[in-house]
C-alpha atoms as a PDB file:
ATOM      1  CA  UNK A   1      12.025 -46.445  29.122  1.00  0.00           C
ATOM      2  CA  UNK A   2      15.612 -46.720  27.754  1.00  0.00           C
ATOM      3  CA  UNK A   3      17.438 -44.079  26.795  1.00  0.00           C
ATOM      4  CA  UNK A   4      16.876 -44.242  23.360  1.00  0.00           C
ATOM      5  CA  UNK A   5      13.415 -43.882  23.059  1.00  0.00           C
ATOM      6  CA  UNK A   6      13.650 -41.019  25.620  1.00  0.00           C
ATOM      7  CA  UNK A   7      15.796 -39.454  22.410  1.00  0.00           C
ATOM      8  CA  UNK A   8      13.780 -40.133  20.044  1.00  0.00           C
ATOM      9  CA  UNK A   9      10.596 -38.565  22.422  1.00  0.00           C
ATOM     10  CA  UNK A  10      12.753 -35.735  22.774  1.00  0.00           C
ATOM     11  CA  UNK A  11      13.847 -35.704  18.885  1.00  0.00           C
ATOM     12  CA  UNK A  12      10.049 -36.361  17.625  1.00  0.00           C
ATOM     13  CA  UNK A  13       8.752 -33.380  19.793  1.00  0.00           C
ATOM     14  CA  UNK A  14      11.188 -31.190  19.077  1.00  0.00           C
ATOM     15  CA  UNK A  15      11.428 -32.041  15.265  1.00  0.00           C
ATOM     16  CA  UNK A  16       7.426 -31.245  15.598  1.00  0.00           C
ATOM     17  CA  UNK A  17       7.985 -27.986  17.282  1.00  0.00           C
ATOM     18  CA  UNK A  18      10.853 -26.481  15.042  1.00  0.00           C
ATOM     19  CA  UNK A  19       8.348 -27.591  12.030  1.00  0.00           C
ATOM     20  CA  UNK A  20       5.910 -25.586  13.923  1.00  0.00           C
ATOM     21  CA  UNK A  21       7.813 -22.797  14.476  1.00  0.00           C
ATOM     22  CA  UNK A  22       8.985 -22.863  10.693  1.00  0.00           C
ATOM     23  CA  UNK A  23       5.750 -22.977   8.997  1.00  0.00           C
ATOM     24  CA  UNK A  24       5.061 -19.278  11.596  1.00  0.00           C
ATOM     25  CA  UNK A  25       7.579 -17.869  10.447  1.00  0.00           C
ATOM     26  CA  UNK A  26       7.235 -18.729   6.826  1.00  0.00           C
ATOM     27  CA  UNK A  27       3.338 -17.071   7.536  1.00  0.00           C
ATOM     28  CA  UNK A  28       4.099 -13.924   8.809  1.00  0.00           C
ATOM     29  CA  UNK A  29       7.090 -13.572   6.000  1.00  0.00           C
ATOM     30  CA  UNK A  30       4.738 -13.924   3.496  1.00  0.00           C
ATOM     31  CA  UNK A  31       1.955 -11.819   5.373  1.00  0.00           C
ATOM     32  CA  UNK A  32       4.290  -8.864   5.677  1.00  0.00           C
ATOM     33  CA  UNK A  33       5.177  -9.332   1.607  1.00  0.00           C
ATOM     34  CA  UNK A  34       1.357  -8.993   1.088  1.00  0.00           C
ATOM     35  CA  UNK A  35       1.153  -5.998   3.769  1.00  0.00           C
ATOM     36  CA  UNK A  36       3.568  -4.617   1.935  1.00  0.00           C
ATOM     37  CA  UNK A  37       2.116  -4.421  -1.529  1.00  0.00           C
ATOM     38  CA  UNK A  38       1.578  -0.693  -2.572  1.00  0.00           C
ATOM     39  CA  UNK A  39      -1.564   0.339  -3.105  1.00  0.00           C
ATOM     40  CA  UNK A  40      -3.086   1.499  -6.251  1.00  0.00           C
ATOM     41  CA  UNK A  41      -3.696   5.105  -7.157  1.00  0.00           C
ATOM     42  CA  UNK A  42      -7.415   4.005  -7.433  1.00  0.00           C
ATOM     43  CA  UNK A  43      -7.464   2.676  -4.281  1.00  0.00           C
ATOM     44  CA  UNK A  44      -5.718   5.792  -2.847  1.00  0.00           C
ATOM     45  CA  UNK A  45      -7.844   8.231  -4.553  1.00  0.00           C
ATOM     46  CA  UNK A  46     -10.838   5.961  -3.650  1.00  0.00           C
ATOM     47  CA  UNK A  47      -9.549   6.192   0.191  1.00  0.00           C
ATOM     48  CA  UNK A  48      -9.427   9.792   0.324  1.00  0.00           C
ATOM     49  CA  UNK A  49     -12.371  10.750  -1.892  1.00  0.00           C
ATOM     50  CA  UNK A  50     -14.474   8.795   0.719  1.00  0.00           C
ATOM     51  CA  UNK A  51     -12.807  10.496   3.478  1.00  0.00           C
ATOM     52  CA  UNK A  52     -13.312  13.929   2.114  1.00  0.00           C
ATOM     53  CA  UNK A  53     -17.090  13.229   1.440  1.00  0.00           C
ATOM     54  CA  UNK A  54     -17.364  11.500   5.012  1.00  0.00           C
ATOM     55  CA  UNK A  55     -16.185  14.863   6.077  1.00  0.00           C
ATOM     56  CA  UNK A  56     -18.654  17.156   4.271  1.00  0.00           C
ATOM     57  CA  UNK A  57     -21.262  14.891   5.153  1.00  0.00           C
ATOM     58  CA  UNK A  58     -20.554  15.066   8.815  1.00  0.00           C
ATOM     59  CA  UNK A  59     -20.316  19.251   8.545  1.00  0.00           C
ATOM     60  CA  UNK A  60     -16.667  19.204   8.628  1.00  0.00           C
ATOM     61  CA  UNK A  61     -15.253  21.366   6.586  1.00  0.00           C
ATOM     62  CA  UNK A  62     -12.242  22.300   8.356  1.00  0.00           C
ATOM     63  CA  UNK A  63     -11.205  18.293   6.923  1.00  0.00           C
ATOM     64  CA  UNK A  64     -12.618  18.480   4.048  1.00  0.00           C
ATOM     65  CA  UNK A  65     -10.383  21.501   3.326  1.00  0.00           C
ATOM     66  CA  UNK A  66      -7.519  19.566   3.689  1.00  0.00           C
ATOM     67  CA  UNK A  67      -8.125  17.366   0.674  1.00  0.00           C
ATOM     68  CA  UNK A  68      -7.851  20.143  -1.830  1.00  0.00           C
ATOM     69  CA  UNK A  69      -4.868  20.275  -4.074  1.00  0.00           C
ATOM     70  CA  UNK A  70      -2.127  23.113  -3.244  1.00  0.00           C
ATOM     71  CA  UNK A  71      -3.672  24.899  -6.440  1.00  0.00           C
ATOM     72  CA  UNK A  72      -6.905  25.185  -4.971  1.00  0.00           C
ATOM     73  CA  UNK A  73      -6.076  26.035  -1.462  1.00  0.00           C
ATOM     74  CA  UNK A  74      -3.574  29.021  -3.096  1.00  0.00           C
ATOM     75  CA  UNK A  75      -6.569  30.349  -4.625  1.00  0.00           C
ATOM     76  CA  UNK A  76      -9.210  29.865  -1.898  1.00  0.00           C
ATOM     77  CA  UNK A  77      -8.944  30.308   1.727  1.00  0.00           C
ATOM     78  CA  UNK A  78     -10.188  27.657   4.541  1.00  0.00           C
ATOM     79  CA  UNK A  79     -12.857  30.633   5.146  1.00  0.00           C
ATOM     80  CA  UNK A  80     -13.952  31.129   1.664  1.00  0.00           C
ATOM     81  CA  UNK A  81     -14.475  27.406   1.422  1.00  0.00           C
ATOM     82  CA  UNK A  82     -15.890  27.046   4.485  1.00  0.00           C
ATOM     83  CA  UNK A  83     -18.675  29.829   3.299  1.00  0.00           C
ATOM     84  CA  UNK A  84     -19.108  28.325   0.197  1.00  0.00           C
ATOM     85  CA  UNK A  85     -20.264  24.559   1.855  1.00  0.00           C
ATOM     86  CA  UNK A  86     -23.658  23.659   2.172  1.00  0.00           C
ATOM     87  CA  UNK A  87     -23.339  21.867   6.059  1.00  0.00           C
ATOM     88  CA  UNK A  88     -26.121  19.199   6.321  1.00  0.00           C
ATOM     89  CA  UNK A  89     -26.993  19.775   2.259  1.00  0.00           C
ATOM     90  CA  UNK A  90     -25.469  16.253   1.809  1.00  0.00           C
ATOM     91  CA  UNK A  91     -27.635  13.103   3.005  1.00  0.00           C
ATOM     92  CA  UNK A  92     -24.438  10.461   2.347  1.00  0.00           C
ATOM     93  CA  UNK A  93     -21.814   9.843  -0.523  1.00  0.00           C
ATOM     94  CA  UNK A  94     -20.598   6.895  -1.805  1.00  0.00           C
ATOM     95  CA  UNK A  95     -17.790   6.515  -4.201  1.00  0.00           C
ATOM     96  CA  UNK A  96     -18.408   3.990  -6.296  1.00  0.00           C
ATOM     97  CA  UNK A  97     -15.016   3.441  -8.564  1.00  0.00           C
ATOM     98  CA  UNK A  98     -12.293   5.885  -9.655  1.00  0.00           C
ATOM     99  CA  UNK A  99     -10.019   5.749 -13.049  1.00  0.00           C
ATOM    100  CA  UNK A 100      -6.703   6.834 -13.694  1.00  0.00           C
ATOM    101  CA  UNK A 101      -6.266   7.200 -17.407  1.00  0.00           C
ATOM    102  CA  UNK A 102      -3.560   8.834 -16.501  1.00  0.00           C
ATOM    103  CA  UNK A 103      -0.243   8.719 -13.831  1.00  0.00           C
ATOM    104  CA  UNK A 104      -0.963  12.115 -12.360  1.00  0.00           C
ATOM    105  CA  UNK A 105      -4.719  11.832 -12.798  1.00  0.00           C
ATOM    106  CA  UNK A 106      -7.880   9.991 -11.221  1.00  0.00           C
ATOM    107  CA  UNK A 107     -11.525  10.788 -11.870  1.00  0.00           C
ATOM    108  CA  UNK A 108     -13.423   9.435  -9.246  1.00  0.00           C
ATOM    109  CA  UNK A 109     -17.335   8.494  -9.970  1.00  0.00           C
ATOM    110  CA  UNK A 110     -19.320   9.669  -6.525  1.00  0.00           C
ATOM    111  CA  UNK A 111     -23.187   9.021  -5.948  1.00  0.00           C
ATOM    112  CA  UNK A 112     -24.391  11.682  -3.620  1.00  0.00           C
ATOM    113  CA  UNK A 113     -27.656  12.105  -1.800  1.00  0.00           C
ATOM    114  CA  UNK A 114     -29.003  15.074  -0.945  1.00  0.00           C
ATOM    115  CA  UNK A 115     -32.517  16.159   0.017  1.00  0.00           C
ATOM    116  CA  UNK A 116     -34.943  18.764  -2.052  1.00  0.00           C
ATOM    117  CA  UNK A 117     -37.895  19.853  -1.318  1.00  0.00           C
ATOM    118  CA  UNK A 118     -38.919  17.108   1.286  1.00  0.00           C
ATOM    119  CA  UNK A 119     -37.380  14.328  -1.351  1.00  0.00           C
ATOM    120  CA  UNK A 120     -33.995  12.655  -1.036  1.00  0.00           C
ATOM    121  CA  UNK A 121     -32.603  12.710  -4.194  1.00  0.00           C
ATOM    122  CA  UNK A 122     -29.150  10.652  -5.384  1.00  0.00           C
ATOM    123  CA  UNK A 123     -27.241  12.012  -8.334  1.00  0.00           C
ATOM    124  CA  UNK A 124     -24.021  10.818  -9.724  1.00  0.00           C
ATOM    125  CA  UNK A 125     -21.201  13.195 -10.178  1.00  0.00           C
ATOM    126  CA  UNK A 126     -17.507  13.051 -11.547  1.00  0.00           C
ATOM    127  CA  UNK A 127     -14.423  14.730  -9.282  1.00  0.00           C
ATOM    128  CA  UNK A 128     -10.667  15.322 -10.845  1.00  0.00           C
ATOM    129  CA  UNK A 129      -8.079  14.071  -8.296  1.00  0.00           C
ATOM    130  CA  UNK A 130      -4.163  14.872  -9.265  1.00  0.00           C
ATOM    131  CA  UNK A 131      -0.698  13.533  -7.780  1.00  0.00           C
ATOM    132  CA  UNK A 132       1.514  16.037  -6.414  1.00  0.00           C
ATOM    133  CA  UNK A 133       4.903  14.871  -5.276  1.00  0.00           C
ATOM    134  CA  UNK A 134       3.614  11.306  -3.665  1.00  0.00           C
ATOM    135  CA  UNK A 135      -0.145  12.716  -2.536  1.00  0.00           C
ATOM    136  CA  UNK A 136      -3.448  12.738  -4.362  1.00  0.00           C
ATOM    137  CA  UNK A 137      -5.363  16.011  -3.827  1.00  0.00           C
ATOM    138  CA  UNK A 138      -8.736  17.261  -5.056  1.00  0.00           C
ATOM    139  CA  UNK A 139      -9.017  19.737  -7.701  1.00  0.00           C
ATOM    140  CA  UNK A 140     -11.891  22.530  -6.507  1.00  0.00           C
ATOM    141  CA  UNK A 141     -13.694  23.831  -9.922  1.00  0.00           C
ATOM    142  CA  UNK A 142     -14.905  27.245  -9.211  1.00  0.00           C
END
């Protein structure tokens, strides 16, 4: 082998790599562009209305609490909550879409299952959700 196909071994491999290593980098630039889309506020609200109902439904209404809007958590305590919450009423919850009609309002749609009288029984029901500052809290109707 001369010394000019060893260059041109040399060139071809390396061209291939630095192609290689272009076409990465390219990738993960335009993976961290998606990553970094922001989300929704339905998707938020949608997030942490499922998280608060995972809570409840688990018994845990210590978490649960924590979703409530400063309003509501002014007005009732994390004892007069907790006293007020059913633990093991709730079967499951699903939230199946939320709308914003508004910037600093959601109303998510939740299907909840509870059981009565030997019978599990699902039943939709509607939940406000406002922005305060950049959070989205649950608003507890009395």
């Amino acid at each position: 082998m001369n010394s000019l196909s060893t260059q041109q071994m040399e060139t071809g491999f390396l061209g291939y790599f630095g192609r290689l290593l272009s076409a990465f980098v390219l990738l993960v630039a335009v993976a961290g562009c998606v990553a970094m889309k922001p989300r929704t506020a339905e998707e938020v609200v949608k997030e942490r209305s499922q998280a608060r109902w995972d809570a409840l439904v688990k018994g845990d209404v210590k978490r649960a609490y924590t979703f409530l809007s400063p309003g509501s958590r002014a007005v009732l305590t994390s004892e007069s909550y907790a006293t007020s919450i059913r633990v093991g009423f709730w079967k499951s919850a699903q939230v199946e879409r939320v709308v914003c009609e508004k910037q600093e309002t959601c109303e998510a749609h939740v299907t909840i299952e509870y059981q009565f009288r030997a019978q599990r029984i699902k039943t939709p029901l509607r939940e406000t959700w406002i922005r305060e500052g950049t959070d989205w809290w649950y608003v507890q109707r009395s």
